[in-house]
Protein backbone atom coordinates (compact mmCIF):
# COMPACT_ATOMS: atom_id res chain seq x y z
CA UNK A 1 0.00 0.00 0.00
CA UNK A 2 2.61 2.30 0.90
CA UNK A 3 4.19 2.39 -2.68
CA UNK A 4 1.12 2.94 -4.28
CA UNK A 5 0.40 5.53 -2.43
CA UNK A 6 3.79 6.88 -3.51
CA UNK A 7 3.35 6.09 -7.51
CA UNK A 8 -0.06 7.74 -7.53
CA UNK A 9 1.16 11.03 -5.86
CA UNK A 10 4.63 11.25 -8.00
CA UNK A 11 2.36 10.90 -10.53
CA UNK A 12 -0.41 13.29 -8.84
CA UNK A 13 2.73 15.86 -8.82
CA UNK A 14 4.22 14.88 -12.56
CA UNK A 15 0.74 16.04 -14.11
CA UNK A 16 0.61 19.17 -12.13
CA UNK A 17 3.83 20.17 -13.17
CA UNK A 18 3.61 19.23 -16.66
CA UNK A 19 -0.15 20.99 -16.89
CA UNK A 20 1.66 24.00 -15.33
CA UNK A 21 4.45 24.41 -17.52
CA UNK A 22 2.24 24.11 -20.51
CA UNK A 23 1.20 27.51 -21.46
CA UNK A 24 5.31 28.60 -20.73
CA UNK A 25 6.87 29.42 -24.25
CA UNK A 26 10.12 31.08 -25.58
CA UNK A 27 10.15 34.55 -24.31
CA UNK A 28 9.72 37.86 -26.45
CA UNK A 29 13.88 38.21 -25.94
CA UNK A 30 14.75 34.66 -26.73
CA UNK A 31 12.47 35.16 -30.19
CA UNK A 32 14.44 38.42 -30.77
CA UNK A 33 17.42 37.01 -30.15
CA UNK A 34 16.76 34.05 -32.76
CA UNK A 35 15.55 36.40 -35.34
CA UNK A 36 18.56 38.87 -34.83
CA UNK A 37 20.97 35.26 -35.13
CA UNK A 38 18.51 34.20 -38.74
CA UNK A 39 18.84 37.83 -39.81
CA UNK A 40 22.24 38.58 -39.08
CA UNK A 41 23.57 35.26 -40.82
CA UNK A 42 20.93 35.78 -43.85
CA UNK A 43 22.53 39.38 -44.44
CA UNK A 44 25.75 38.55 -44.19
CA UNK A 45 26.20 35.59 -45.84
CA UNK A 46 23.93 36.99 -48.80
CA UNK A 47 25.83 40.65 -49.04
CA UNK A 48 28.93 38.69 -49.36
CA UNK A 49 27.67 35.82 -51.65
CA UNK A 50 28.55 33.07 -49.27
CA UNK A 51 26.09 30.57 -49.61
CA UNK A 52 22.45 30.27 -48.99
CA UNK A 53 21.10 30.16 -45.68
CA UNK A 54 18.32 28.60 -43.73
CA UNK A 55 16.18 30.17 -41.27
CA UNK A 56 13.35 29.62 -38.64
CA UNK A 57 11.30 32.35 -40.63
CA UNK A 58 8.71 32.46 -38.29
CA UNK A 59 7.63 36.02 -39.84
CA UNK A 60 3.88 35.72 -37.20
CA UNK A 61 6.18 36.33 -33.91
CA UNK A 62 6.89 40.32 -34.13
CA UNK A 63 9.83 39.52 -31.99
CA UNK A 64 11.26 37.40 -34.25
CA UNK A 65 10.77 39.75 -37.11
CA UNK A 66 11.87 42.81 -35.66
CA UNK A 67 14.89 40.78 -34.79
CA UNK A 68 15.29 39.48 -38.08
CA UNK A 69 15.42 42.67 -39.80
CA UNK A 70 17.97 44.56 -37.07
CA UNK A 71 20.21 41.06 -37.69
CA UNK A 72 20.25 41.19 -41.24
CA UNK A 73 20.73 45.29 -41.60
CA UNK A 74 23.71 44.89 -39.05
CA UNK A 75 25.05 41.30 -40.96
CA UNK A 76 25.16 43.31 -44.35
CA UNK A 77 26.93 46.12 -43.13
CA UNK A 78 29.33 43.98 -41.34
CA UNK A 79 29.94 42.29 -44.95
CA UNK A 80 30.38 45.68 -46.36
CA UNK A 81 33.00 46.76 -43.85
CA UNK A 82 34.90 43.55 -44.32
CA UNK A 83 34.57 42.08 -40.94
């Protein structure tokens, strides 16, 4: 009896937790910040005719996107200046 009584509230606690956590997503920085990385390594490898490059694009998060397009202005001119 004892154990079961353990199993069903570990388990009692695992849903809780999971049900919790749930609604918790990447935060407006952390989409910035992966828009700024797409964008930055879009601009620069495409100002300097690198190769193609792949991104998340997911254009519906405004962090991303307003990320994205302060990554890519700043990759391009980084091209430009040769760094």
């Amino acid at each position: 009896m004892k154990y079961k009584k353990i199993s069903t509230l570990t388990l009692f606690t695992a849903v809780i937790i999971a049900l919790s956590l749930q609604g918790c997503g990447p935060s407006a920085d952390s989409r910035y910040d992966s828009g700024y990385s797409d964008g930055y390594a879009e601009g620069y490898n495409t100002t300097c005719k690198i190769r193609s490059t792949l991104v998340e694009g997911d254009w519906d998060d405004e962090n991303y996107s307003r990320g994205y397009q302060d990554g890519r202005a700043e990759g391009a001119a980084d091209c430009k200046a040769g760094k």
